[in-house]
N, C-alpha and C. Protein backbone atom coordinates (compact mmCIF):
# COMPACT_ATOMS: atom_id res chain seq x y z
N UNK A 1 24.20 30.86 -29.08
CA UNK A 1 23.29 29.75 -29.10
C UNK A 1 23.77 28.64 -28.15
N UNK A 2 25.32 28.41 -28.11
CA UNK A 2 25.87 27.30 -27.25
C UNK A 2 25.47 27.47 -25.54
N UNK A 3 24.95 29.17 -25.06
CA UNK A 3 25.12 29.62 -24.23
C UNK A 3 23.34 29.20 -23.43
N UNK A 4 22.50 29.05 -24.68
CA UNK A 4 21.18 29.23 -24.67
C UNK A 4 21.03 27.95 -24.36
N UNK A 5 21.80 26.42 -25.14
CA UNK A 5 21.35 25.29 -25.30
C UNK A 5 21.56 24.83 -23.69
N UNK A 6 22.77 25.01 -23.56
CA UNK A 6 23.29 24.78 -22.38
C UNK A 6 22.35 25.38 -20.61
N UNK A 7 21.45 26.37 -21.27
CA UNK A 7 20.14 26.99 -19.70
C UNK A 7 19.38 25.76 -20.08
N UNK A 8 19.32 25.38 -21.29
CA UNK A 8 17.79 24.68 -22.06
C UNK A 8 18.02 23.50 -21.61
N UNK A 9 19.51 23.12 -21.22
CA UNK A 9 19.71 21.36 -20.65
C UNK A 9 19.76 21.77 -18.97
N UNK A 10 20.11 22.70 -18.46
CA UNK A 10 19.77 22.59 -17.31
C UNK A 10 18.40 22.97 -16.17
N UNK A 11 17.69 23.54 -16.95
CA UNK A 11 16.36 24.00 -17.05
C UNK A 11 15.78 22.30 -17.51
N UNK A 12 15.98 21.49 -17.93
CA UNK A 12 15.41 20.45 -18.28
C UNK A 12 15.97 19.23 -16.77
N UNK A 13 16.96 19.65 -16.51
CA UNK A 13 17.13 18.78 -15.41
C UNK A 13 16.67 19.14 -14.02
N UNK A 14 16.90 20.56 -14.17
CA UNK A 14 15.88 20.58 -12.78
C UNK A 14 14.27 20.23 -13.33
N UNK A 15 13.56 20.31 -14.52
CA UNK A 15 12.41 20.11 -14.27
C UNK A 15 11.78 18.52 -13.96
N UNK A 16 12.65 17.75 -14.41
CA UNK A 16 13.15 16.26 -14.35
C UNK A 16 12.57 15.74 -12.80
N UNK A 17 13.24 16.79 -11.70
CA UNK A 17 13.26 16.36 -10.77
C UNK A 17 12.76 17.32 -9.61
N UNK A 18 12.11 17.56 -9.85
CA UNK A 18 11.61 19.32 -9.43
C UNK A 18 11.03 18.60 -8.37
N UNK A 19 11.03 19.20 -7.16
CA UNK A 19 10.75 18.77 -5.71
C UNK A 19 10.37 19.97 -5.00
N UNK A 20 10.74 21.20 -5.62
CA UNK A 20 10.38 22.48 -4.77
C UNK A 20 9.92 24.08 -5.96
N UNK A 21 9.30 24.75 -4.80
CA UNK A 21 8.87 25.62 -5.72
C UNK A 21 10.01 26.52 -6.20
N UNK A 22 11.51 26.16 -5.04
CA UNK A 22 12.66 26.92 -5.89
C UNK A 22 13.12 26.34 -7.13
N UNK A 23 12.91 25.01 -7.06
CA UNK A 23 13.34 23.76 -8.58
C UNK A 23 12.51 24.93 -9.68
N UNK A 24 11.35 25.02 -9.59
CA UNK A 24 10.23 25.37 -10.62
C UNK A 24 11.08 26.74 -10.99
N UNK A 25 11.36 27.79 -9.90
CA UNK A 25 11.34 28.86 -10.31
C UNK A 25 12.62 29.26 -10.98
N UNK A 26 13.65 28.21 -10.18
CA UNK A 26 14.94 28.57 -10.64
C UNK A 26 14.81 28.17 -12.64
N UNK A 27 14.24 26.89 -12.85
CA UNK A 27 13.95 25.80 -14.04
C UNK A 27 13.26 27.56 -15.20
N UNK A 28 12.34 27.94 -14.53
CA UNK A 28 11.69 29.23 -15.78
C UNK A 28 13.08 30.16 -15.77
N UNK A 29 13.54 30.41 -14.63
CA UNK A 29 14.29 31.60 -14.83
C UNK A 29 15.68 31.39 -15.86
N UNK A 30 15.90 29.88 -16.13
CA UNK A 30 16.74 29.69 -17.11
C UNK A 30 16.04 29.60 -18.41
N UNK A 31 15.44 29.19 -18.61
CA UNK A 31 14.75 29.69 -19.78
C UNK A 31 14.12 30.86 -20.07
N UNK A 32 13.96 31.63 -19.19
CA UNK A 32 13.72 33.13 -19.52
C UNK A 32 14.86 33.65 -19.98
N UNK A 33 16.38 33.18 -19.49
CA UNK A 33 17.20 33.78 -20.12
C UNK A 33 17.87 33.20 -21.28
N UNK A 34 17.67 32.27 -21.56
CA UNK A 34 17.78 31.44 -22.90
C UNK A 34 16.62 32.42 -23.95
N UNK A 35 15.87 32.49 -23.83
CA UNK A 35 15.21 33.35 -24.32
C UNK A 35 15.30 34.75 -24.65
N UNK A 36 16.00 35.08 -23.50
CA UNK A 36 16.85 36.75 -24.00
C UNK A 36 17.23 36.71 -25.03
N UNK A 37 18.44 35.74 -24.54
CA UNK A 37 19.77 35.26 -25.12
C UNK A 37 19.48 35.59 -26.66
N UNK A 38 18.70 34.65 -26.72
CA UNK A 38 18.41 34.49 -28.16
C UNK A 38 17.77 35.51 -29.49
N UNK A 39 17.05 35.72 -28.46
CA UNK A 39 16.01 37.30 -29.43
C UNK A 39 15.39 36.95 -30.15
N UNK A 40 15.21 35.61 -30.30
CA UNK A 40 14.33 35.02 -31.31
C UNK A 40 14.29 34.24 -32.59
N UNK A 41 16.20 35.06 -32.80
CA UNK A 41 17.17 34.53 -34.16
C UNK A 41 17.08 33.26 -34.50
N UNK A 42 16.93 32.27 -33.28
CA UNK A 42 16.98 31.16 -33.96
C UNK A 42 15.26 30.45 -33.20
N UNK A 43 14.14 30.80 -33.90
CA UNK A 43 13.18 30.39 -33.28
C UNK A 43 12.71 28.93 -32.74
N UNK A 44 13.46 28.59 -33.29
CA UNK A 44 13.08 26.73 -32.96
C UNK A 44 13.20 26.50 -31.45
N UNK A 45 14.68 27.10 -31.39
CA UNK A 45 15.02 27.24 -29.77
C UNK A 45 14.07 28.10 -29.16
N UNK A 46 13.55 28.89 -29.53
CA UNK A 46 13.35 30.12 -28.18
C UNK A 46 11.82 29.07 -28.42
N UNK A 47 11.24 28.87 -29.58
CA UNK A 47 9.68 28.16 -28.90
C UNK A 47 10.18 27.04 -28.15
N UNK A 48 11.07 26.41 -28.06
CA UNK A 48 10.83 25.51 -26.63
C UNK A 48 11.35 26.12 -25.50
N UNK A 49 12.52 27.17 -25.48
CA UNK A 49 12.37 27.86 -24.06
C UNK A 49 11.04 28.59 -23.35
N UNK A 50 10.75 28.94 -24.84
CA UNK A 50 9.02 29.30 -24.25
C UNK A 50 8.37 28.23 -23.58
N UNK A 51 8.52 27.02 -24.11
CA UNK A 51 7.32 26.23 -23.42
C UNK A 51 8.20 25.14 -22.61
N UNK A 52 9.23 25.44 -21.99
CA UNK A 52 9.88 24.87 -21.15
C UNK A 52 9.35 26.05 -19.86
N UNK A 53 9.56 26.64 -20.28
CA UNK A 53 9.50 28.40 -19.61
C UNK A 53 7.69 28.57 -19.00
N UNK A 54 6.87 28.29 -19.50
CA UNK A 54 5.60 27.92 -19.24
C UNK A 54 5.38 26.92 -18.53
N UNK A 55 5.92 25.96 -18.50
CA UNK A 55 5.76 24.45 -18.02
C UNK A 55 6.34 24.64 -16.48
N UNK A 56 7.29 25.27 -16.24
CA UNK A 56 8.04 25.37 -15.05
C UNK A 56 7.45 26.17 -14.56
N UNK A 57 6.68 27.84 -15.04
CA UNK A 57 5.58 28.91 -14.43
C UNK A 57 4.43 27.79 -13.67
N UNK A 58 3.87 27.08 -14.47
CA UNK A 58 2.61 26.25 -14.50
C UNK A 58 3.27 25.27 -13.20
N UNK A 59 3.91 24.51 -12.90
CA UNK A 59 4.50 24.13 -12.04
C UNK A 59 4.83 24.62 -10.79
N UNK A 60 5.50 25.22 -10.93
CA UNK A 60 5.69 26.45 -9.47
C UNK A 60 4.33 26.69 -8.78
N UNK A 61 3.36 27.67 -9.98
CA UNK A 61 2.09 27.93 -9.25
C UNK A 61 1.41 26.82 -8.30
N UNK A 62 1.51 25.89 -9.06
CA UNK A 62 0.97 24.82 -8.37
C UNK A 62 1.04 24.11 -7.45
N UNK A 63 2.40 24.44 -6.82
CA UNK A 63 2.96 24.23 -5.62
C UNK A 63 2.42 24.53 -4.68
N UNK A 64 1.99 25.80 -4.79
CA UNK A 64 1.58 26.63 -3.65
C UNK A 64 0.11 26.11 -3.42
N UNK A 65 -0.50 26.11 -2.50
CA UNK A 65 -1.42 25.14 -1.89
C UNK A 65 -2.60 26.63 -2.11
N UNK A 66 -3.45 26.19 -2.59
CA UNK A 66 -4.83 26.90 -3.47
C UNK A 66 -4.89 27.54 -4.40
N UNK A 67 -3.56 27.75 -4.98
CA UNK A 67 -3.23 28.48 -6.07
C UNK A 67 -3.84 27.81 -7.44
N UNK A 68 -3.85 26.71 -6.99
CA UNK A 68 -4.33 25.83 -8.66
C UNK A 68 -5.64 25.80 -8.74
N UNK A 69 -6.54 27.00 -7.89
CA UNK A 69 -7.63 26.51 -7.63
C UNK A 69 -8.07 28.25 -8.62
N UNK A 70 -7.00 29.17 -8.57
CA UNK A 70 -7.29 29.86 -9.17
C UNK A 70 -6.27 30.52 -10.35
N UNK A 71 -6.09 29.76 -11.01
CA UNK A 71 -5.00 29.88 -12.50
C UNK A 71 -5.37 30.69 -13.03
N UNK A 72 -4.98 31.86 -13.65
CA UNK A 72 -5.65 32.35 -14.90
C UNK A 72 -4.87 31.97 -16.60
N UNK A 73 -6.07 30.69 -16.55
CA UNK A 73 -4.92 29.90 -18.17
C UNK A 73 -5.49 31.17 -19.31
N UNK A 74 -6.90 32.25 -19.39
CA UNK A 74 -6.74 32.92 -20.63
C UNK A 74 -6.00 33.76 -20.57
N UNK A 75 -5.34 34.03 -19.74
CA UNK A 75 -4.32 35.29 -19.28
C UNK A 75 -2.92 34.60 -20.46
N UNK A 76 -3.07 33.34 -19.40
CA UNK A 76 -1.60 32.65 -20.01
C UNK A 76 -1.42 32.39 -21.29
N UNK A 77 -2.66 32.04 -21.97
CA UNK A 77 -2.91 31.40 -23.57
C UNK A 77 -2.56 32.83 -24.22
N UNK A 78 -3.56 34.09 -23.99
CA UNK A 78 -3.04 34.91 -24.71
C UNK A 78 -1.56 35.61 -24.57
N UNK A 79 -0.86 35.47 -23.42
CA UNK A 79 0.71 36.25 -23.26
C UNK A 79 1.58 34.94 -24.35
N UNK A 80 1.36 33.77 -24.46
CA UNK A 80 2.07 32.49 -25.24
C UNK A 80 1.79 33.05 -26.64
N UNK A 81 0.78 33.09 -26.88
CA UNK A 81 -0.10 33.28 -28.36
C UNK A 81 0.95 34.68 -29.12
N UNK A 82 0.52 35.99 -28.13
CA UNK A 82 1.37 37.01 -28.55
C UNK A 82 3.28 36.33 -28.66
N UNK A 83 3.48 35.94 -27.60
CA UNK A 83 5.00 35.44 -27.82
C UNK A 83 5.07 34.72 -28.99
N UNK A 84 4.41 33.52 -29.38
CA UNK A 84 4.79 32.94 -30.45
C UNK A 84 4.78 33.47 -31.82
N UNK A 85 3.77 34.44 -32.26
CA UNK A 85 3.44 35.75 -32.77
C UNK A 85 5.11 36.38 -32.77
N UNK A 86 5.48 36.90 -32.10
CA UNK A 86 6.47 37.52 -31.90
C UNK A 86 7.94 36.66 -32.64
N UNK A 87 7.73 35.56 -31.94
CA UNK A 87 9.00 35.07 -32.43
C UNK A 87 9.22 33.90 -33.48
N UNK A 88 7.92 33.58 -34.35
CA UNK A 88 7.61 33.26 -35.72
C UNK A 88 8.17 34.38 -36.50
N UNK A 89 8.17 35.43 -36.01
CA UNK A 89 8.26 36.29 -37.28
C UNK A 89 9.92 36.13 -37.71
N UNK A 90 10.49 35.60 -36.90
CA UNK A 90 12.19 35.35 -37.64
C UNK A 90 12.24 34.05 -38.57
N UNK A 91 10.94 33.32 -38.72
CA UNK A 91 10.87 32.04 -39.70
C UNK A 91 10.80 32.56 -40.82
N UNK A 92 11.16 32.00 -41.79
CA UNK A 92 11.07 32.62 -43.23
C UNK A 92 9.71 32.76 -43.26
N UNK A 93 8.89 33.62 -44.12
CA UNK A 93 7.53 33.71 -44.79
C UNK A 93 6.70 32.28 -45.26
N UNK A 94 7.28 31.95 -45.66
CA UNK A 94 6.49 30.49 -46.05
C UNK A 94 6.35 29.87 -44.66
N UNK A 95 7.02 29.27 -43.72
CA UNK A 95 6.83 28.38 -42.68
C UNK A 95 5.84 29.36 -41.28
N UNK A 96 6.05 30.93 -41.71
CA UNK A 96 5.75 31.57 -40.47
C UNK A 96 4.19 31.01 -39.93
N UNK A 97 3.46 31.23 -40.98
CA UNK A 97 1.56 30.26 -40.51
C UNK A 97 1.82 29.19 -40.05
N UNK A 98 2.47 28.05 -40.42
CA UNK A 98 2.87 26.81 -40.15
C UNK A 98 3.50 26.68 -38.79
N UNK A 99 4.60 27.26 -38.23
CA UNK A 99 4.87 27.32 -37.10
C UNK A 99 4.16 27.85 -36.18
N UNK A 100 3.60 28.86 -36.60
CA UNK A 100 2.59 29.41 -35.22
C UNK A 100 1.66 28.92 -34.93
């Protein structure tokens, strides 16, 4: 987890200051692996690497000059939706509806 928090603070500083589409890409690719990392065990973390991890995808794309002109956000809503799906299920039973 110390290994995970630690992508999750530097993934937060490049997004801080993100100036290039390598800032963006390098910023997801640490939270993609904070997200390995984790497997889900401790979900609190991995839903914000998820949506640190989204935020920096969403970013990047946008860089690129006409790309924002063609996003596909239901693509994106449903791959998030299934993930969160996925990694609720390590919340106890009672909170799992609640968190997702």
């Amino acid at each position: 987890m110390l290994i995970a928090e630690k992508l999750l603070d530097r993934s937060q500083k490049l997004l801080k200051g993100v100036q290039s589409v390598t800032d963006a890409i390098q910023a997801a690719r640490l939270e993609l692996e904070a997200k390995e990392i984790l497997i889900g065990r401790t979900p609190t973390i991995t839903l914000e690497a998820l949506a640190l991890q989204h935020q920096a995808e969403v970013e990047a794309e946008c860089m690129f000059y006409g790309v924002e002109y063609d996003l596909n956000v239901d693509s994106r809503i449903k791959d998030i939706q299934k993930e969160i799906k996925s990694i609720c299920e390590w919340f106890h039973p009672s909170a799992k509806k609640r968190s997702q």
